[in-house]
Protein backbone atom coordinates (compact mmCIF):
# COMPACT_ATOMS: atom_id res chain seq x y z
CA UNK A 1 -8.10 -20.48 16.69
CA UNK A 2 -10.89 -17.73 17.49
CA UNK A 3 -10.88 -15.07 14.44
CA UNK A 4 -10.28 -11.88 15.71
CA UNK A 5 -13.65 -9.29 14.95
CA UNK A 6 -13.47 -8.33 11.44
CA UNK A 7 -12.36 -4.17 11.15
CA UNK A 8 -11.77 -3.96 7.61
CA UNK A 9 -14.74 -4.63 5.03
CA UNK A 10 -15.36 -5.45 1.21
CA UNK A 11 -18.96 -5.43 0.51
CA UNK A 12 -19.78 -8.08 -2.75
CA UNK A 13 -22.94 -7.23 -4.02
CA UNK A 14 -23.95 -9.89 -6.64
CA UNK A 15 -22.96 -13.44 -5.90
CA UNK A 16 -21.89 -14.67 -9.21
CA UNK A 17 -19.01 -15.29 -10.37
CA UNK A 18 -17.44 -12.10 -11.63
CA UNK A 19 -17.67 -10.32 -8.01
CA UNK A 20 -16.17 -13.59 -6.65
CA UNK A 21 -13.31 -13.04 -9.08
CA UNK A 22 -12.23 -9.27 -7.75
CA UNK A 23 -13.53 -10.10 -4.45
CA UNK A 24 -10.15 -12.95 -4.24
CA UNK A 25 -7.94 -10.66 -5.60
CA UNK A 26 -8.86 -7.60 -3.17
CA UNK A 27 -10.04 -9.20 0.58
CA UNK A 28 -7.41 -11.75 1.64
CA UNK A 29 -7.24 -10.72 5.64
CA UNK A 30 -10.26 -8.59 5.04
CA UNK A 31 -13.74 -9.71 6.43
CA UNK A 32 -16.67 -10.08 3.06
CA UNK A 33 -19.83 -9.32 3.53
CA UNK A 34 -21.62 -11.07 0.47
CA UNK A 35 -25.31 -10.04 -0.18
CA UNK A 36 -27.48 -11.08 -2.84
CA UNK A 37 -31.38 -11.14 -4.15
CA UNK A 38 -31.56 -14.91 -3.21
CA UNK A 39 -30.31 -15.80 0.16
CA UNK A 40 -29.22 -19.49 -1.87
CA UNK A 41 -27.21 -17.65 -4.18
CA UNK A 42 -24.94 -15.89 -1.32
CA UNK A 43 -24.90 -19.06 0.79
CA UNK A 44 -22.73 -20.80 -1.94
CA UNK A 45 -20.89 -18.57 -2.73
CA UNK A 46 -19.83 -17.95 0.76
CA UNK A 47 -18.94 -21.75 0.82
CA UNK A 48 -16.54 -21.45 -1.98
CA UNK A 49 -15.01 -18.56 -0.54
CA UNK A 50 -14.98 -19.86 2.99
CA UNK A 51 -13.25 -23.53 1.34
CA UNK A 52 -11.02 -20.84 -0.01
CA UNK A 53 -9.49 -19.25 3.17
CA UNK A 54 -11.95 -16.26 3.16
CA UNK A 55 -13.38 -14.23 6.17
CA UNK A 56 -17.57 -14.23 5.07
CA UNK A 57 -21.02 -13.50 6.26
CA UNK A 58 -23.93 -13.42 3.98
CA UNK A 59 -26.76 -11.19 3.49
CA UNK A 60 -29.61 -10.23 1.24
CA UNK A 61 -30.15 -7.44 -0.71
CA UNK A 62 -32.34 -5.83 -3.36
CA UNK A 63 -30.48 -2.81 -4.82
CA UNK A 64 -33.86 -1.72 -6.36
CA UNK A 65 -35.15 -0.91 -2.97
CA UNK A 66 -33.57 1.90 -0.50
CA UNK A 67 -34.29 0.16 2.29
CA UNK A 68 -33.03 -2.97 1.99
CA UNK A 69 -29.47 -1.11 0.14
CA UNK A 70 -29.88 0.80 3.92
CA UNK A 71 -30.25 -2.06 5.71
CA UNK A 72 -27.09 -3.53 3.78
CA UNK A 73 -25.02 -0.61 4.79
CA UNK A 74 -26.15 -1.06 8.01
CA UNK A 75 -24.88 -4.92 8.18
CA UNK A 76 -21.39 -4.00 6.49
CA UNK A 77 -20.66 -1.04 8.98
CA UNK A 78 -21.45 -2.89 12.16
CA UNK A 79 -18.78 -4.96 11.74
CA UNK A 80 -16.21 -2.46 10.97
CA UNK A 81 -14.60 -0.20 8.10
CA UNK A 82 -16.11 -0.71 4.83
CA UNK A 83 -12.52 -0.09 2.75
CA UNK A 84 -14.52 -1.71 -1.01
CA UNK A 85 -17.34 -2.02 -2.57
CA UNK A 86 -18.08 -5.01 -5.30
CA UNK A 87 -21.04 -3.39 -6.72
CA UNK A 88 -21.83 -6.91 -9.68
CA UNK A 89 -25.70 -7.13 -9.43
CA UNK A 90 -27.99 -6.99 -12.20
CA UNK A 91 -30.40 -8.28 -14.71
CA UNK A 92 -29.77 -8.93 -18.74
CA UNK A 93 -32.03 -8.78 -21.41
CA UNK A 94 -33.08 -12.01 -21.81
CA UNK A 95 -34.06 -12.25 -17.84
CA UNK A 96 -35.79 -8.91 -17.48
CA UNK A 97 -38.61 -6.70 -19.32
CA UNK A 98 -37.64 -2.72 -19.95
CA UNK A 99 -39.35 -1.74 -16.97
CA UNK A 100 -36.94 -4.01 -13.99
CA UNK A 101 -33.82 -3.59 -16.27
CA UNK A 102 -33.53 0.02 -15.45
CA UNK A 103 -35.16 -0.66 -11.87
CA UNK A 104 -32.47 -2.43 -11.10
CA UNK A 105 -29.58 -1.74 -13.52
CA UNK A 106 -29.73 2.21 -13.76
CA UNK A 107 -31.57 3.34 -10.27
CA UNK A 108 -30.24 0.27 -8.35
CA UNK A 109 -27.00 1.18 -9.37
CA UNK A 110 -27.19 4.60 -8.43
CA UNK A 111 -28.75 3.53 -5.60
CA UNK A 112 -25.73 1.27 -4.31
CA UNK A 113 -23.11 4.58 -4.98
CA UNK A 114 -24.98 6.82 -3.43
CA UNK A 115 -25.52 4.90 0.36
CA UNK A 116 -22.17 3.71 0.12
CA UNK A 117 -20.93 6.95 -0.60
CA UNK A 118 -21.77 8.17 2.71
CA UNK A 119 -19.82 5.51 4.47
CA UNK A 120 -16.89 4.67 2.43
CA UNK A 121 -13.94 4.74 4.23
CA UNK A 122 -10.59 7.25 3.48
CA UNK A 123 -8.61 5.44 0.96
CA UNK A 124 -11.19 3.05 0.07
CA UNK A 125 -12.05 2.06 -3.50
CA UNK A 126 -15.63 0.69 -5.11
CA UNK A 127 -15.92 -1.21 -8.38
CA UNK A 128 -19.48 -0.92 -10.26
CA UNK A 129 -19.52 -3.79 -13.24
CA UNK A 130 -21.33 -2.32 -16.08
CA UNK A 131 -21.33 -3.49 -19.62
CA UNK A 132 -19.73 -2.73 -23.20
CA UNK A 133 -23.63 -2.64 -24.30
CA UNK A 134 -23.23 0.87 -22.55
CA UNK A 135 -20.36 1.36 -25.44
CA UNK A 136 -22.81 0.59 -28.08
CA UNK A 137 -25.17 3.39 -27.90
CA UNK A 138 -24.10 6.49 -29.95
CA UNK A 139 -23.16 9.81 -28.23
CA UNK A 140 -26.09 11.01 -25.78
CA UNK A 141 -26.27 15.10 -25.56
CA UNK A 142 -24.99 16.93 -22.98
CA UNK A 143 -28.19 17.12 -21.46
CA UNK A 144 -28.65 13.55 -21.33
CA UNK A 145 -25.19 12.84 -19.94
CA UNK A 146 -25.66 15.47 -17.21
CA UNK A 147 -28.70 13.89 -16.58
CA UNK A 148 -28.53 10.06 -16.20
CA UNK A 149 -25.15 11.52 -14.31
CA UNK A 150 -26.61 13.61 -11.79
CA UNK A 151 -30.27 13.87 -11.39
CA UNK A 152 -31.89 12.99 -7.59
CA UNK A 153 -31.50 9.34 -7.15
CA UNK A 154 -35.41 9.30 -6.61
CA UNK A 155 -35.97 11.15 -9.80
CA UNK A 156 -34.04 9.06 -12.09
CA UNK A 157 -36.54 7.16 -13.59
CA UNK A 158 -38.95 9.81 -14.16
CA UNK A 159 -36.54 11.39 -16.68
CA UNK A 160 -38.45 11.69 -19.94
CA UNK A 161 -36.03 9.50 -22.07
CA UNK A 162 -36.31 6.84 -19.44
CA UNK A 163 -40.25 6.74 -20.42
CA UNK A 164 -41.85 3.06 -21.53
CA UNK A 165 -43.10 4.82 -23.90
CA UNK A 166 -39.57 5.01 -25.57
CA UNK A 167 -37.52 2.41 -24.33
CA UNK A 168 -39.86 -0.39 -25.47
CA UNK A 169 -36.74 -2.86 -25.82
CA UNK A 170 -34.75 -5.07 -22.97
CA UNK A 171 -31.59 -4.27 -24.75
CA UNK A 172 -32.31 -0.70 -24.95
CA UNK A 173 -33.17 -0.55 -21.28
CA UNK A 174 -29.74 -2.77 -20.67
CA UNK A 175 -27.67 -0.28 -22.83
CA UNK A 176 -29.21 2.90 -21.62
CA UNK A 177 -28.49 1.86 -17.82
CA UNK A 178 -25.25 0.55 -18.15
CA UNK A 179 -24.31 3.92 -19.97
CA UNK A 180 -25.91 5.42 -17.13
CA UNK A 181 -23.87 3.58 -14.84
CA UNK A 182 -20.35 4.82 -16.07
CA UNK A 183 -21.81 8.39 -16.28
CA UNK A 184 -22.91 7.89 -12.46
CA UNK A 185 -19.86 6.72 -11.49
CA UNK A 186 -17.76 9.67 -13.06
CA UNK A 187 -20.11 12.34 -11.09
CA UNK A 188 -19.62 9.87 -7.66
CA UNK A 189 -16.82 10.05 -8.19
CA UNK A 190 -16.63 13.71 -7.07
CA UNK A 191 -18.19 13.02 -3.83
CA UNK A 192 -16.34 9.78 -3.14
CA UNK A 193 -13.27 12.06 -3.54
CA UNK A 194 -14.20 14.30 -0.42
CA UNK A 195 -14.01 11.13 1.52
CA UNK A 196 -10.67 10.06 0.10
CA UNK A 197 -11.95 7.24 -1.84
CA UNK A 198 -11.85 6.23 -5.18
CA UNK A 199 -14.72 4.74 -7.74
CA UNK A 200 -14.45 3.31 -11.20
CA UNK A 201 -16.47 0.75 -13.27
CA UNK A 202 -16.09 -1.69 -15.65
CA UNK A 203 -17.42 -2.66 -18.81
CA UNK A 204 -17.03 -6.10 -19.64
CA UNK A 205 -17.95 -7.48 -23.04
CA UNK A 206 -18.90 -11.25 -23.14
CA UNK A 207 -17.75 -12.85 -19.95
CA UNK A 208 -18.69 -16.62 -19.21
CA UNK A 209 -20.82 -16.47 -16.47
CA UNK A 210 -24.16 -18.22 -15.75
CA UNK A 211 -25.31 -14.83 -17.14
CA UNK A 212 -23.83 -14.93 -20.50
CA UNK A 213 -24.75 -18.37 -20.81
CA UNK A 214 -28.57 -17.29 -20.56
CA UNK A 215 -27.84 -14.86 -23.20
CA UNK A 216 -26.02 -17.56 -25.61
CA UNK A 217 -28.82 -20.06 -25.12
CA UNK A 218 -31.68 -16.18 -25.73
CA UNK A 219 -33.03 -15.06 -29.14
CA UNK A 220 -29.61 -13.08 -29.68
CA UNK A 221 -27.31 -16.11 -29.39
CA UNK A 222 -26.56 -16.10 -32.69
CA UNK A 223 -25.24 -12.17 -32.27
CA UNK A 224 -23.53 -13.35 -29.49
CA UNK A 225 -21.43 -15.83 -31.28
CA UNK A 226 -20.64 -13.75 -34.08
CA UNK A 227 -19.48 -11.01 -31.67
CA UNK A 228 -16.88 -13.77 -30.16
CA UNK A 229 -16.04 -14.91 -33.73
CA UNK A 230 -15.22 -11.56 -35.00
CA UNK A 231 -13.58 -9.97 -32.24
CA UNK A 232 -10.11 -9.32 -32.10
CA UNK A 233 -9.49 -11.89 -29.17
CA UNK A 234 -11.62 -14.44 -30.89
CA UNK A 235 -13.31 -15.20 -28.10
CA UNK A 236 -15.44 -14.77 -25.14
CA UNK A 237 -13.77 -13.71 -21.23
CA UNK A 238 -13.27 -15.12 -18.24
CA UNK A 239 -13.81 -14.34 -14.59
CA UNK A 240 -10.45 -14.34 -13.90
CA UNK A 241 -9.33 -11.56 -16.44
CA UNK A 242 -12.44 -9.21 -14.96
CA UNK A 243 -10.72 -9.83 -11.30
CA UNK A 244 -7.30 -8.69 -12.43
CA UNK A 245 -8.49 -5.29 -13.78
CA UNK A 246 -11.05 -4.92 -10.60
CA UNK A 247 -7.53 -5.69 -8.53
CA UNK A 248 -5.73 -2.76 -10.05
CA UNK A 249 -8.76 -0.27 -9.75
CA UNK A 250 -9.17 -0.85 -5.97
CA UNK A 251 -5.40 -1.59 -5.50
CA UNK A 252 -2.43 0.47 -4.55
CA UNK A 253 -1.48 0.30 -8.15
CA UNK A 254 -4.67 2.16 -9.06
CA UNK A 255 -4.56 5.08 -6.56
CA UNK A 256 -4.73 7.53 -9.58
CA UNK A 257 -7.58 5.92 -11.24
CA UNK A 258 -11.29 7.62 -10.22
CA UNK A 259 -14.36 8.05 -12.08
CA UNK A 260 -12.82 5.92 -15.18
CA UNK A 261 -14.88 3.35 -17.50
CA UNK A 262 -12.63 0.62 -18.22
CA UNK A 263 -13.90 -1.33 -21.57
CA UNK A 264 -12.76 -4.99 -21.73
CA UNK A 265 -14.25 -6.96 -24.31
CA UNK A 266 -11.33 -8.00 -26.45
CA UNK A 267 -12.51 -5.56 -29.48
CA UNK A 268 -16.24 -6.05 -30.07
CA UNK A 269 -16.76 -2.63 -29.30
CA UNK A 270 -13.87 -1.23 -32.09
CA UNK A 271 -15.12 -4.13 -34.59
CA UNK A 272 -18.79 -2.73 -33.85
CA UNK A 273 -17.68 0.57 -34.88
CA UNK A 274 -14.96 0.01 -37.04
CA UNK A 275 -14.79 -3.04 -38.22
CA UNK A 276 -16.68 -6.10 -39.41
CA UNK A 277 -19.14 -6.07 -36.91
CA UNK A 278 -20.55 -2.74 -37.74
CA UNK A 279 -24.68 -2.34 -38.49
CA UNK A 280 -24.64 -2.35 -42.32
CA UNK A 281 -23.07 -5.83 -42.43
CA UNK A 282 -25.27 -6.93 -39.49
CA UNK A 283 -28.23 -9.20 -39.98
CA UNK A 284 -31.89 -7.80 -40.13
CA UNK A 285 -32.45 -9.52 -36.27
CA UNK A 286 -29.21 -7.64 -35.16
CA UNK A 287 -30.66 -4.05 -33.51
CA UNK A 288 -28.88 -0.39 -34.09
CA UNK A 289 -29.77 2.33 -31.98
CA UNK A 290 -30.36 6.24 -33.40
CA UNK A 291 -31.19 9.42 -31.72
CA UNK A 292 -34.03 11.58 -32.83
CA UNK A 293 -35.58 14.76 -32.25
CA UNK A 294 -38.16 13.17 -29.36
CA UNK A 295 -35.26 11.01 -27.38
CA UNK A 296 -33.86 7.66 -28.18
CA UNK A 297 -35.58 4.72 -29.98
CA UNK A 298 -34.41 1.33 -31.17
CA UNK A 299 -34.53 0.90 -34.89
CA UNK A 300 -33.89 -2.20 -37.09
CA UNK A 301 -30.70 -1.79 -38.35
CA UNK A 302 -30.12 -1.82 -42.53
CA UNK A 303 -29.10 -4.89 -44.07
């Protein structure tokens, strides 16, 4: 039976495995346009989506480069009313230096809101994954906030605290962008409002993905298991459990949920701060982040 031409849209940017996960819960009779770095990446995914009952098309993207997030928008709206955005691209620490972490994490990111923003339909909803890492850096000033929230998209990464010369680390870059991310989220949120859509993100903590599993096998493995270990869940997340909270925040059920971070990583966070995870009782490889008088530097955290 011919398809009928797709009118209602859910962009999936990031192919892997947690934008798969919302992107099932959110598009059934909707048409997905799935973009990615690497045209292979899309391409399967597609196929498991397709095997799956799903309307797709594939596409490439780099979010670090306006042009190519352009020509994405471009793609999506030709073939009708983009209604969600799956915004799950990124790098970690272990795959990226400093300097591509917050090209693509913190401007790419921005980046993705602000092009979309134009075009979002009424009643539409978008869905940014960020991280808990975000969660682990202590209180930025106002300043800061305001900044990585709403300085010129094209700006962003000239901001002095965003200098090489002080973010020196992967995981500082990771943590300072994905920070950034629910702080640009809250202030696009604003503008997505005027359109009559909606924006939130999520912070996952350690999700089994292909991702995490780079990050487990990485120099911080160890930190990694511990964090699962000593967690309140007692262990890492799945997929799955991701998808049902990205269902509610672009759902009907979520229609009074905007410009929200939504932390799910089944208590590292509280046992970081609170608990038996916190820096003192950390080992001298584990990091701790403070802020000083000339911006933010990693430091080795005390035994």
């Amino acid at each position: 039976m011919k398809k009928n031409t797709p009118t209602n849209i859910i962009v999936v940017i990031g192919a892997g495995v947690i934008g798969q996960a919302i992107a099932r819960r959110v598009s059934a009779g909707k048409h997905v346009v799935l973009a990615d770095l690497r045209q292979e990446n899309a391409d399967t995914a597609a196929k498991i989506l397709n095997d799956a009952g799903f309307d797709v098309s594939t596409t490439k993207v780099d979010v670090s480069s306006r042009a190519s997030v352009q020509a994405l928008v471009e793609t999506a709206a030709s073939k009708g009313e983009i209604s969600g955005v799956i915004h799950a691209a990124g790098v970690s620490p272990s795959q990226a230096s400093p300097e591509t972490i917050l090209k693509v994490d913190l401007y790419g990111t921005a980046l993705v809101l602000e092009e979309f923003g134009k075009v979002i339909a009424r009643g539409g909803a978008g869905v940014v994954i960020a991280s808990m890492s975000g969660h682990r850096l202590p209180a930025l000033s106002a300043e800061q906030d305001a900044a990585l929230a709403m300085t010129p998209v094209e700006e962003l990464l000239k901001l002095p605290m965003l200098q090489l010369d002080k973010v020196k680390d992967s995981l500082l870059a990771y943590q300072i962008s994905k920070r950034g991310n629910s702080l640009r989220v809250m202030a696009e949120a604003v503008r997505w409002g005027k359109r009559g859509a909606r924006v939130n993100t999520i912070s996952p903590g350690i999700i089994i993905t292909p991702l995490a599993n780079d990050e487990l096998k990485g120099p911080r493995g160890a930190g990694y298991r511990r964090m699962m270990e000593l967690c309140a869940a007692g262990r890492a997340g799945t997929p799955d459990e991701v998808g049902n909270v990205g269902a509610l925040l672009m759902g009907s059920d979520g229609a009074f949920i905007t410009g929200s971070d939504f932390l799910m990583d089944g208590g590292v966070t509280a046992a970081y701060w609170f608990g038996e995870l916190a820096p003192k009782q950390m080992n001298e490889t584990d990091r701790s982040l403070k802020l000083n008088s000339e911006g933010i530097q990693l430091c080795k955290s005390a035994k």
